[in-house]
N, C-alpha and C. Protein backbone atom coordinates (compact mmCIF):
# COMPACT_ATOMS: atom_id res chain seq x y z
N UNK A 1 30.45 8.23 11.97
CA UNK A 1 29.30 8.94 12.51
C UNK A 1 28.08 8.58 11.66
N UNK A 2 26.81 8.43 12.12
CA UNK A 2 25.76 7.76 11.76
C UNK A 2 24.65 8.89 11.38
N UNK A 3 24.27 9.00 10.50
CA UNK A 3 23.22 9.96 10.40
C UNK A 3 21.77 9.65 11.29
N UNK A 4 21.55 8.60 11.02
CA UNK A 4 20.61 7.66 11.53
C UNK A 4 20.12 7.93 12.37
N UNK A 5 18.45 8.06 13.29
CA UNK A 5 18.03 8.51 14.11
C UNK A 5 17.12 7.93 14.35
N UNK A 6 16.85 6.75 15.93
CA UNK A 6 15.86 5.89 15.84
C UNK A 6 14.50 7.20 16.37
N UNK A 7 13.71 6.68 15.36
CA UNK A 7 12.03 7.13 15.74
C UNK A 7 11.51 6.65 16.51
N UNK A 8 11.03 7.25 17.93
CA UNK A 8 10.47 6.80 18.93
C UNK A 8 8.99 6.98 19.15
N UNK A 9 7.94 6.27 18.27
CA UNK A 9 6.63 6.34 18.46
C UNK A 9 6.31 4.69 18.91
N UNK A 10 5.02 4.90 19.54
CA UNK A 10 4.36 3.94 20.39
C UNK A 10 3.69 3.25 18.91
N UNK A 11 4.68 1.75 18.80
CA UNK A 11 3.83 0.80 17.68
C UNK A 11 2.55 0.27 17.86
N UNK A 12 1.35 0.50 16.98
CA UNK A 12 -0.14 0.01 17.57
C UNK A 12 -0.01 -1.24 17.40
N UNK A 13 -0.92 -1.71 18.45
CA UNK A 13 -0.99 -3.09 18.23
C UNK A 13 -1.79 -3.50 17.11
N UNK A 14 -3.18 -3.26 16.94
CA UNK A 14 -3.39 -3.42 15.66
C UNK A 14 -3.91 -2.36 14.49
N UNK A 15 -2.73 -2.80 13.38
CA UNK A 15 -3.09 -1.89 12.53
C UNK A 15 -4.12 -2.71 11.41
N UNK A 16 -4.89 -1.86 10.64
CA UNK A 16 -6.05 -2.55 9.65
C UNK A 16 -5.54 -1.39 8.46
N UNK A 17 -5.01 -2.14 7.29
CA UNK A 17 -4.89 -1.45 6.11
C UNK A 17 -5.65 -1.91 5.39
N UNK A 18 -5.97 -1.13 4.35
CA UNK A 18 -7.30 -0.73 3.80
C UNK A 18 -7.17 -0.82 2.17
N UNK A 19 -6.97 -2.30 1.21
CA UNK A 19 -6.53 -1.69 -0.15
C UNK A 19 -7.80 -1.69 -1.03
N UNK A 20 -7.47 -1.36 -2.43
CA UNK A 20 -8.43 -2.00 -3.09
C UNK A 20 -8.56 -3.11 -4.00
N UNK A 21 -9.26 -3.67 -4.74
CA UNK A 21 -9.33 -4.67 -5.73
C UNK A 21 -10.43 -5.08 -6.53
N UNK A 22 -10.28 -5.19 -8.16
CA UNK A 22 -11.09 -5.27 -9.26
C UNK A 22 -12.09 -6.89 -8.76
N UNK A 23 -11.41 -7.58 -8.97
CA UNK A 23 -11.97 -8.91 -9.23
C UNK A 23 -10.99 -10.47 -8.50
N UNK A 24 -11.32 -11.01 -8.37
CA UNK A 24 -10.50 -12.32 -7.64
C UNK A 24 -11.38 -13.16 -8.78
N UNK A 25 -10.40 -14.15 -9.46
CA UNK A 25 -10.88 -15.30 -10.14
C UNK A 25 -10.25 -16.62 -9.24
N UNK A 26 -11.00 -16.60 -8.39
CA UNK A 26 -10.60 -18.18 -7.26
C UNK A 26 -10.27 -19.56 -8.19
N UNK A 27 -10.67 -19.95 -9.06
CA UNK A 27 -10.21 -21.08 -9.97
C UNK A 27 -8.71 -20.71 -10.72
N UNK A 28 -7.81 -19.64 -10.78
CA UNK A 28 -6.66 -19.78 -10.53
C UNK A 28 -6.00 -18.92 -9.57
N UNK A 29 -6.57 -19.09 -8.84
CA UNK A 29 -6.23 -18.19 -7.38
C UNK A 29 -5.05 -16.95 -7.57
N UNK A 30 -5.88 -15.92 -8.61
CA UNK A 30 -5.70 -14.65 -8.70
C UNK A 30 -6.67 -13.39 -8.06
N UNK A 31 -5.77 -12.26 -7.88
CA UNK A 31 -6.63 -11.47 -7.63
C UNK A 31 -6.20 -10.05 -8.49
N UNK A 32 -7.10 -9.40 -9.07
CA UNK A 32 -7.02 -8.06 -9.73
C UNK A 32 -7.23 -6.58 -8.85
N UNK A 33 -5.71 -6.10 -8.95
CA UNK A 33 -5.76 -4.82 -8.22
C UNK A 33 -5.41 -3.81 -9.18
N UNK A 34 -5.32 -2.67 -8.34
CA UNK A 34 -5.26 -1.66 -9.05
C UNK A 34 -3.87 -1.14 -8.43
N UNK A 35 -3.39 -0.06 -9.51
CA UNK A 35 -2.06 0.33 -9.09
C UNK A 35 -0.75 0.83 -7.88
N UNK A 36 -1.87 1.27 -7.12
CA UNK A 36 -1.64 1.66 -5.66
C UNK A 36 -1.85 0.31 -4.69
N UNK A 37 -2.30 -0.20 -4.83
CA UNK A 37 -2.66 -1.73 -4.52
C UNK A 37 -1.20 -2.50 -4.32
N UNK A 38 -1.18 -2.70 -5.56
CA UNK A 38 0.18 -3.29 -6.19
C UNK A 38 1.43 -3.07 -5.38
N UNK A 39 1.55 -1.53 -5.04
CA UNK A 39 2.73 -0.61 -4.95
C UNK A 39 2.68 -1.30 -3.50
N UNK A 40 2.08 -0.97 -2.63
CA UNK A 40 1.97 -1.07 -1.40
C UNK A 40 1.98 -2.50 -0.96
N UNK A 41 1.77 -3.34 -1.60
CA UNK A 41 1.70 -5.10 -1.34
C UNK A 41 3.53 -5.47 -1.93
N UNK A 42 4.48 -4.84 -2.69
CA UNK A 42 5.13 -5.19 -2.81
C UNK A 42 6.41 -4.26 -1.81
N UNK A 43 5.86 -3.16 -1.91
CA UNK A 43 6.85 -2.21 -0.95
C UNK A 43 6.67 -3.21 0.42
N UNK A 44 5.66 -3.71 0.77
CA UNK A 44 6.03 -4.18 2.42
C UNK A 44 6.41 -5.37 2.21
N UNK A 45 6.43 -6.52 0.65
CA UNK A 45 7.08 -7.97 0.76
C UNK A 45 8.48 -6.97 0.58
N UNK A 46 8.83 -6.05 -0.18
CA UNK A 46 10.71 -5.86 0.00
C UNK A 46 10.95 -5.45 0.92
N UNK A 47 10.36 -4.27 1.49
CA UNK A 47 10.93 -3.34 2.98
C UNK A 47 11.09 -5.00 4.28
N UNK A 48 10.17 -5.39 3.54
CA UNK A 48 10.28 -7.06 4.99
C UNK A 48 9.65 -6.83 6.28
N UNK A 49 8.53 -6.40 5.37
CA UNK A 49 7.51 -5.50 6.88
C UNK A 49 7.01 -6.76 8.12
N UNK A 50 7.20 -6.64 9.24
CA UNK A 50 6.88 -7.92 10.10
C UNK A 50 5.66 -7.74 10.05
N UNK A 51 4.68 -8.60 9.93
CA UNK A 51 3.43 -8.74 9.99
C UNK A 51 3.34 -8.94 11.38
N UNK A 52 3.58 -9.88 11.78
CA UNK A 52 3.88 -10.77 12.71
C UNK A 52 4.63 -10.63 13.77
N UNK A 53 4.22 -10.49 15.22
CA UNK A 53 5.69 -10.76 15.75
C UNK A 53 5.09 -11.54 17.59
N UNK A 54 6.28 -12.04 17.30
CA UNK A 54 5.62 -13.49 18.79
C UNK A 54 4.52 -14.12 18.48
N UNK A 55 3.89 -14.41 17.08
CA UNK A 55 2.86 -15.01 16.72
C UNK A 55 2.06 -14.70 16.82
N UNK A 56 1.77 -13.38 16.72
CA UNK A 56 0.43 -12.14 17.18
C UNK A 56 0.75 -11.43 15.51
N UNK A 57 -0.59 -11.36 15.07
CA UNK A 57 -0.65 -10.56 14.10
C UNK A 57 -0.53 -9.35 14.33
N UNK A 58 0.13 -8.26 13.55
CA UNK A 58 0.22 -6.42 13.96
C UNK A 58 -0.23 -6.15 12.91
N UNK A 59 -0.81 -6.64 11.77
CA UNK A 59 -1.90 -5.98 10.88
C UNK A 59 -2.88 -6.76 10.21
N UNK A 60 -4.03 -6.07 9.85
CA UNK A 60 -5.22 -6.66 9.31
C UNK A 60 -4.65 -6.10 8.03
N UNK A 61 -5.01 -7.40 6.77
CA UNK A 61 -5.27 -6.36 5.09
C UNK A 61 -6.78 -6.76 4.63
N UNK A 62 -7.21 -5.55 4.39
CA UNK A 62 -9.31 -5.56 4.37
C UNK A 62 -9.03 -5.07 2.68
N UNK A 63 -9.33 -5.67 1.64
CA UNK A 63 -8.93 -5.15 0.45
C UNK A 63 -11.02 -5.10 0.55
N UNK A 64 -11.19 -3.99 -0.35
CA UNK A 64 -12.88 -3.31 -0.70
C UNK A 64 -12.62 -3.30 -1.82
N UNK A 65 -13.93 -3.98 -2.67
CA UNK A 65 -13.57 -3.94 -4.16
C UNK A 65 -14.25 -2.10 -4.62
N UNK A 66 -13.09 -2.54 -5.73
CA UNK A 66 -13.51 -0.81 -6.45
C UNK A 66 -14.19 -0.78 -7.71
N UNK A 67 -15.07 -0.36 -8.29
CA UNK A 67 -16.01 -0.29 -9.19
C UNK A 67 -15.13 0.20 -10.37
N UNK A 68 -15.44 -0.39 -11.77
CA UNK A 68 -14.26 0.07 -12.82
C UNK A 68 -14.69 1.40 -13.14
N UNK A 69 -14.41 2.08 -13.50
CA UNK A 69 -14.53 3.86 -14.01
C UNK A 69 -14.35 3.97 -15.30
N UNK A 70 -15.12 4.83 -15.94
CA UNK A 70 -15.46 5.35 -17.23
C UNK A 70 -13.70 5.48 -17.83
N UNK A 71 -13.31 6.25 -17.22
CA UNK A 71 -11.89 6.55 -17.52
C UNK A 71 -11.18 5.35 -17.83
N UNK A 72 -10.67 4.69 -18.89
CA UNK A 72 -9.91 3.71 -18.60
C UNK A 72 -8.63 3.92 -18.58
N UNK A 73 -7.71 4.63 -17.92
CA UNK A 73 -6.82 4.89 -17.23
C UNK A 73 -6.65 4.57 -15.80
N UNK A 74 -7.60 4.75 -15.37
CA UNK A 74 -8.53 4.42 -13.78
C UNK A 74 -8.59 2.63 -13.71
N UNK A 75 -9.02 2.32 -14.69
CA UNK A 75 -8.93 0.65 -14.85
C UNK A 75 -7.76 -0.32 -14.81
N UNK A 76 -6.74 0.85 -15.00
CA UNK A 76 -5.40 0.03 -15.99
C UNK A 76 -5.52 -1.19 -13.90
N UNK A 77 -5.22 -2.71 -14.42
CA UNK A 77 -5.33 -3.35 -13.34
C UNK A 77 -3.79 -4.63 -13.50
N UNK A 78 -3.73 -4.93 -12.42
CA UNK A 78 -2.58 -5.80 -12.37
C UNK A 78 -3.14 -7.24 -11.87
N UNK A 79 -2.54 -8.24 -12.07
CA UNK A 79 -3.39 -9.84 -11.09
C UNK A 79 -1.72 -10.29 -10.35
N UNK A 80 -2.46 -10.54 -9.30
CA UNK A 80 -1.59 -11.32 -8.10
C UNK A 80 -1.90 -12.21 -8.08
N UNK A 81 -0.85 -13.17 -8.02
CA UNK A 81 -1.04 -14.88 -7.59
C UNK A 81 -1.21 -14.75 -6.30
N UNK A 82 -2.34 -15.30 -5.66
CA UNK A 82 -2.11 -15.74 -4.15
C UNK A 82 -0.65 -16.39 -3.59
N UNK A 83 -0.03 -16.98 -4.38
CA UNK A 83 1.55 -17.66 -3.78
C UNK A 83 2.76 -16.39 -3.90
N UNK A 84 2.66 -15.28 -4.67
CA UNK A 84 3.13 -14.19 -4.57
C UNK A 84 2.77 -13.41 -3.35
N UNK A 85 1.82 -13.89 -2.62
CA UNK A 85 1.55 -13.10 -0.81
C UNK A 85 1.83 -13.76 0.00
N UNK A 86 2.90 -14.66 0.19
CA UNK A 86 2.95 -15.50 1.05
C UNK A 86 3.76 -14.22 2.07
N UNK A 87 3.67 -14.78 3.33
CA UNK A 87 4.31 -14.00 4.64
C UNK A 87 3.25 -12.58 4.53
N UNK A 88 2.13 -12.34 3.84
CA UNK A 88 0.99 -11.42 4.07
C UNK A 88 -0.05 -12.44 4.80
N UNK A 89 -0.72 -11.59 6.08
CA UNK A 89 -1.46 -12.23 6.63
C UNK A 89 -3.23 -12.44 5.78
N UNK A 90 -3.26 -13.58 6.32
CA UNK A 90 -5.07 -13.57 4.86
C UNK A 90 -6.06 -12.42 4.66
N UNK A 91 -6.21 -12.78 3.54
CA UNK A 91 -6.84 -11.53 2.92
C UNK A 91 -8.25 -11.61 3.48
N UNK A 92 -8.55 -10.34 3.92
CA UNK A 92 -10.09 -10.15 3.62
C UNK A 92 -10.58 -9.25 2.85
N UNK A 93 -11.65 -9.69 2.13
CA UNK A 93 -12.88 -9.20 0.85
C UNK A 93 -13.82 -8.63 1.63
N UNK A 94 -13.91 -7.74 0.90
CA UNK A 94 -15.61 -6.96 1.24
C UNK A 94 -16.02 -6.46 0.04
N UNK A 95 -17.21 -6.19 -0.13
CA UNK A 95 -18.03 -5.76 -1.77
C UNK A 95 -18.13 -4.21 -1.35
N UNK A 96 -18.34 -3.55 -0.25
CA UNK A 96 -18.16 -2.35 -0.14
C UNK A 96 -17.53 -1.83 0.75
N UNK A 97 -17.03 -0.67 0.61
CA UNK A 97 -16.32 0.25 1.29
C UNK A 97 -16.63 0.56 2.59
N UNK A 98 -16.12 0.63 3.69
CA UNK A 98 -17.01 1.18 4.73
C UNK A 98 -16.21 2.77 5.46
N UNK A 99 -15.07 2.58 4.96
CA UNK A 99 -14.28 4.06 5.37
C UNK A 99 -14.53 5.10 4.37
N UNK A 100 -14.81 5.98 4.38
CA UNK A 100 -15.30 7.49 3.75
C UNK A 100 -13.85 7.38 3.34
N UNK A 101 -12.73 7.52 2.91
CA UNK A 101 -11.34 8.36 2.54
C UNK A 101 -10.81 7.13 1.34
N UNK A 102 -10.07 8.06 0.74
CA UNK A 102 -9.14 7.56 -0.23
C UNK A 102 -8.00 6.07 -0.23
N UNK A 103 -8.17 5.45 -1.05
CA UNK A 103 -7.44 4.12 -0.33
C UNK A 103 -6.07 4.13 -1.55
N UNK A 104 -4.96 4.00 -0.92
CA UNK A 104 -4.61 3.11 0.37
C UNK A 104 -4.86 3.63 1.66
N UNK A 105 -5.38 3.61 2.47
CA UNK A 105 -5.72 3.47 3.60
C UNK A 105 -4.76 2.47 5.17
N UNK A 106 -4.37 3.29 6.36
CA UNK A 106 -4.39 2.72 7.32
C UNK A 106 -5.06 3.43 8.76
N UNK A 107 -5.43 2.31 9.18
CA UNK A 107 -6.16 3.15 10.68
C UNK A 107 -5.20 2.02 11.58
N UNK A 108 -5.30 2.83 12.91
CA UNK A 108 -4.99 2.14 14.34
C UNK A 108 -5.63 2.80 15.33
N UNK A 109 -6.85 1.78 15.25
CA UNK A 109 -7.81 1.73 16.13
C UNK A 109 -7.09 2.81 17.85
N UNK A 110 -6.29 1.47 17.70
CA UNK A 110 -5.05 2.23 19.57
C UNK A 110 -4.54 3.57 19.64
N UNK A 111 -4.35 4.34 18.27
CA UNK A 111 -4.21 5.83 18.42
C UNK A 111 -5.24 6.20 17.56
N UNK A 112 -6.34 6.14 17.72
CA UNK A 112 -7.46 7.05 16.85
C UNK A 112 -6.82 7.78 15.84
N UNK A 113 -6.37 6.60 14.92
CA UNK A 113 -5.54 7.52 13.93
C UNK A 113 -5.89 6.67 12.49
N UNK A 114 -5.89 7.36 11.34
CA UNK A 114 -6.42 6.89 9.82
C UNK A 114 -5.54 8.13 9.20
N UNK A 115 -4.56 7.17 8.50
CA UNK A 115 -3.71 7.62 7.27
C UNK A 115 -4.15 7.52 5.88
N UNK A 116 -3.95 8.09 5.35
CA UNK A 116 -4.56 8.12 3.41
C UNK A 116 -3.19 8.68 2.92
N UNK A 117 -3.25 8.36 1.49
CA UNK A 117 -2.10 8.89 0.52
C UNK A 117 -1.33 8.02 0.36
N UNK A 118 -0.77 7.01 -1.01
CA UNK A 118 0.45 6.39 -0.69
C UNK A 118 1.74 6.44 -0.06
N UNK A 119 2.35 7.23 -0.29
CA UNK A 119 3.39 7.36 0.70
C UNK A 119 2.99 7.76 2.22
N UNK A 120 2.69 8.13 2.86
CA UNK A 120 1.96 8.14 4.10
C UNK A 120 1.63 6.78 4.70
N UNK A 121 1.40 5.63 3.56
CA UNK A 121 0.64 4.80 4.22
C UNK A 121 2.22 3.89 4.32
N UNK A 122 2.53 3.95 2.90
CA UNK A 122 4.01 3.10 2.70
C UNK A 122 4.74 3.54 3.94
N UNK A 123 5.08 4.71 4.53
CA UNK A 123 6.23 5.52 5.58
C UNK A 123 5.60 4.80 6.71
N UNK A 124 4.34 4.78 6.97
CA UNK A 124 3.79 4.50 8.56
C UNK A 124 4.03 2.97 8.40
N UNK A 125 3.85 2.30 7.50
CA UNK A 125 4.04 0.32 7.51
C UNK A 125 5.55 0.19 7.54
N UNK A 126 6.48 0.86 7.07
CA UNK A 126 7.88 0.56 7.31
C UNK A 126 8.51 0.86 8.48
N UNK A 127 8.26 1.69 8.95
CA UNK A 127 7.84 2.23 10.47
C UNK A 127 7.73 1.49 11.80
N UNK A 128 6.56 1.09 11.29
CA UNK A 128 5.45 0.59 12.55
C UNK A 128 5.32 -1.13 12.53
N UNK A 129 6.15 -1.49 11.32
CA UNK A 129 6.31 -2.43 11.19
C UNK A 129 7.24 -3.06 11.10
N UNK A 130 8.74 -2.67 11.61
CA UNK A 130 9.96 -2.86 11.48
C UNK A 130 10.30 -3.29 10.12
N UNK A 131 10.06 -2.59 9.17
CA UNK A 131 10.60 -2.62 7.78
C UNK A 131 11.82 -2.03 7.85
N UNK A 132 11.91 -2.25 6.75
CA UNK A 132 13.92 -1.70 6.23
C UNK A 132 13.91 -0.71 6.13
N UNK A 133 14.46 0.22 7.01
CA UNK A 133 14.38 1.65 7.07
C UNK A 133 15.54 2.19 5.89
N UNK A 134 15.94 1.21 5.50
CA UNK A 134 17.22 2.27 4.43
C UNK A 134 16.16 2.41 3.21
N UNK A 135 15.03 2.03 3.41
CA UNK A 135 14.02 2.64 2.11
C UNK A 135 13.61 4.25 2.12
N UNK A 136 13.54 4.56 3.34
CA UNK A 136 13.26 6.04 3.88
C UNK A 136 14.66 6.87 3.77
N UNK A 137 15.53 6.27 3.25
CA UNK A 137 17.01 7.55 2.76
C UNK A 137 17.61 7.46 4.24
N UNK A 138 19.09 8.10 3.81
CA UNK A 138 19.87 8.43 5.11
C UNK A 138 19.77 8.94 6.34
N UNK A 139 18.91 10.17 6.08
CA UNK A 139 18.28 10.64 7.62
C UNK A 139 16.72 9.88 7.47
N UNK A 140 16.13 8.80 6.96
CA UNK A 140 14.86 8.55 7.19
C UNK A 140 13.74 9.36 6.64
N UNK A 141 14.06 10.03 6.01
CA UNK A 141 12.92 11.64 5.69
C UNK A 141 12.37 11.27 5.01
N UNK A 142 12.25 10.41 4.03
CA UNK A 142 11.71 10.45 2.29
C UNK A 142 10.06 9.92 2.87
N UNK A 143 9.40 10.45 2.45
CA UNK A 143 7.97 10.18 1.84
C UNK A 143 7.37 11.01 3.60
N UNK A 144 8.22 11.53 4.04
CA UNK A 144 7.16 12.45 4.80
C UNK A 144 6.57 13.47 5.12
N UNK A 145 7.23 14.56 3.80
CA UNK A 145 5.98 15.61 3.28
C UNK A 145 5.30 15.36 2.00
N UNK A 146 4.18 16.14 1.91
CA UNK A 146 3.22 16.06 1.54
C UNK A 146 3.38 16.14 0.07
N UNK A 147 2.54 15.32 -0.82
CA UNK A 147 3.09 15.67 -2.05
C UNK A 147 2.95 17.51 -2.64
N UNK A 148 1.97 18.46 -2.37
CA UNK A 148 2.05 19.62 -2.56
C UNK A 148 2.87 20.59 -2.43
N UNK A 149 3.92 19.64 -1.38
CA UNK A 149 5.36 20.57 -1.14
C UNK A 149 6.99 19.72 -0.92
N UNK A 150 6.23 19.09 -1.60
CA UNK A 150 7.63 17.68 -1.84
C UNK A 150 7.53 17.29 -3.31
N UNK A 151 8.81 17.60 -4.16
CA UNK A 151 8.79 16.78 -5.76
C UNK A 151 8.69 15.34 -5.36
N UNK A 152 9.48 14.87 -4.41
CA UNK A 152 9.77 13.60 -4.84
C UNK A 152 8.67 12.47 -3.88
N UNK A 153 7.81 13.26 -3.26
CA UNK A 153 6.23 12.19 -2.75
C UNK A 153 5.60 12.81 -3.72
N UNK A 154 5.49 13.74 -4.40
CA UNK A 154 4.37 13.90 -5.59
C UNK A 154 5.19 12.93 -7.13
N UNK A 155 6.29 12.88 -7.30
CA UNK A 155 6.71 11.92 -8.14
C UNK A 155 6.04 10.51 -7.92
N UNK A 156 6.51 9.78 -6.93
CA UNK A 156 5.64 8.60 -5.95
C UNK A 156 4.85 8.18 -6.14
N UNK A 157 3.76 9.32 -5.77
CA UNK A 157 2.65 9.46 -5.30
C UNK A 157 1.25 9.95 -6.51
N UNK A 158 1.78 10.68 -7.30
CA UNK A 158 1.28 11.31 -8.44
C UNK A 158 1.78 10.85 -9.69
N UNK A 159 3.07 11.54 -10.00
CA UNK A 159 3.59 11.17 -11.60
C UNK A 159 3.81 10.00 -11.85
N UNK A 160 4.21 9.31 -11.02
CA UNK A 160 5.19 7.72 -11.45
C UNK A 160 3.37 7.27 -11.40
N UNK A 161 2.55 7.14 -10.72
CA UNK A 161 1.43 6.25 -10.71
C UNK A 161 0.49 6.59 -12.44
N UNK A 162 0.54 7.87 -12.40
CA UNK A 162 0.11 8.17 -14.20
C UNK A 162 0.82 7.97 -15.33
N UNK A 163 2.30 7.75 -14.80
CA UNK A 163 2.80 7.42 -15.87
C UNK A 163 2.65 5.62 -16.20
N UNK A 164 2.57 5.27 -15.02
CA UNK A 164 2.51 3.79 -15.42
C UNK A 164 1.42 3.58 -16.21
N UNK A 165 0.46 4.03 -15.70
CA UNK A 165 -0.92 3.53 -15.88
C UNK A 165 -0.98 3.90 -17.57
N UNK A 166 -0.57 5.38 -17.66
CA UNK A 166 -0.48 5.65 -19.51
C UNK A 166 0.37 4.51 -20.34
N UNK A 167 1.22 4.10 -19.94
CA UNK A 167 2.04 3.29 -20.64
C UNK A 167 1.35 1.55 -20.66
N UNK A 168 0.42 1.57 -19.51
CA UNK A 168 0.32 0.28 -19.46
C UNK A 168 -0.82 0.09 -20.25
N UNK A 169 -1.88 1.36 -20.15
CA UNK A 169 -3.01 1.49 -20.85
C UNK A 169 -1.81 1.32 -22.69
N UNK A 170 -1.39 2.20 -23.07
CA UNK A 170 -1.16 2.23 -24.68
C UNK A 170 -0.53 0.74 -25.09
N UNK A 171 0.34 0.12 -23.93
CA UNK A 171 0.58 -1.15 -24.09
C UNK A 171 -0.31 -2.13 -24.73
N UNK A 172 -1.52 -2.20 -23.41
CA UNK A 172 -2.56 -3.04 -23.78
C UNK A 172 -3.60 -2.35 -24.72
N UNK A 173 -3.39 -1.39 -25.34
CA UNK A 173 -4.13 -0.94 -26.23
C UNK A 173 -3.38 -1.87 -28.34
N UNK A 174 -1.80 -1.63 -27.64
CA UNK A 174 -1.55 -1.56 -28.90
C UNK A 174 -1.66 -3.47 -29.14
N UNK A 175 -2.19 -4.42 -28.36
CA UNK A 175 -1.61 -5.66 -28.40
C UNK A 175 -3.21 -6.34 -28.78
C-alpha cells in the first residue's frame, strides 16, 4: 500500500523565478549569490526539476542583483561556476528589482499567482516541475506549512540559513 498521493494542480506554462545575486565576474565565468540563491539553484539541479519539456521552456530564472548590507552576516556570499548550471535555462541579470516581495521569488503569470519564502518556492518548483517528489517525504507534506507553525520549514527556512551564514561568516573571519 502506497502512501503516495498524486497532486492534481494545473502546471503553468510559464513560470519566472526570481533569485538574487552579489556580483558576476565574466572573465572567469562566475557568479556571486547569496544563500537562498544557492539553496534553490541546487535543490532543483538534485530534485531534477524539468526545465524543459518538448523543447519549450517552463521557467524563466531573472536573478536582480542585491545591494551588500551593513550587516555582514547578510553578505556571507557563495560563487557559481557557470558550468555548475548546466540543464538551467540562461540566466537573466537585471541591476534592479522590479517585484516589491522577498526573494526567492516565483510568479505564474497563467494563475495570477507570486510565491515568496524558501520553501514555498522550493515545494511549488518540485511540483510544477516534475521534480523528485521523494524530497517532499512520504505523504508529500514537507515544506507546506508555514514556518510560524511548522519546526521543520522554520528549521529550512530560518535556522539552517543563520546558521550557515554564522559559521561561514567566523570561517572567513578566522582565515
Amino acid at each position: 500500500m502506497s502512501f503516495r498521493h498524486k497532486i492534481e494542480i494545473a502546471t503553468p506554462s510559464d513560470i519566472r523565478l526570481s533569485l538574487e545575486y552579489f556580483d558576476v565576474d565574466e572573465t572567469k565565468n562566475i557568479i556571486s549569490v547569496p544563500l537562498p540563491t544557492l539553496v534553490t539553484l541546487c535543490v532543483m539541479k538534485q530534485a531534477n526539476c524539468h526545465v524543459q519539456t518538448q523543447g519549450r521552456k517552463n521557467v524563466q530564472i531573472n536573478f536582480y542583483r542585491k545591494e551588500k548590507q551593513q550587516s555582514e552576516r547578510e553578505n556571507c556570499e557563495f560563487h557559481i561556476k557557470n558550468s555548475d548550471l548546466n540543464g538551467l535555462p540562461k540566466l537573466t541579470l537585471h541591476e534592479k528589482k522590479s517585484l516589491e516581495c522577498v526573494l526567492p521569488a516565483v510568479e505564474a503569470a497563467s494563475q495570477n499567482l507570486c510565491i515568496t519564502g524558501l520553501c514555498s518556492v522550493l515545494r511549488f518548483l518540485i511540483v510544477h516541475l516534475n521534480g523528485d517528489r521523494d524530497l517532499l517525504g512520504i505523504q508529500e507534506g514537507c515544506l507546506s506549512a508555514p514556518a510560524e507553525v511548522s519546526t521543520w520549514t522554520r528549521f529550512c527556512e530560518v535556522d539552517m540559513i543563520e546558521a550557515v551564514e554564522v559559521v561561514y561568516q567566523s570561517d572567513s573571519l578566522s582565515n
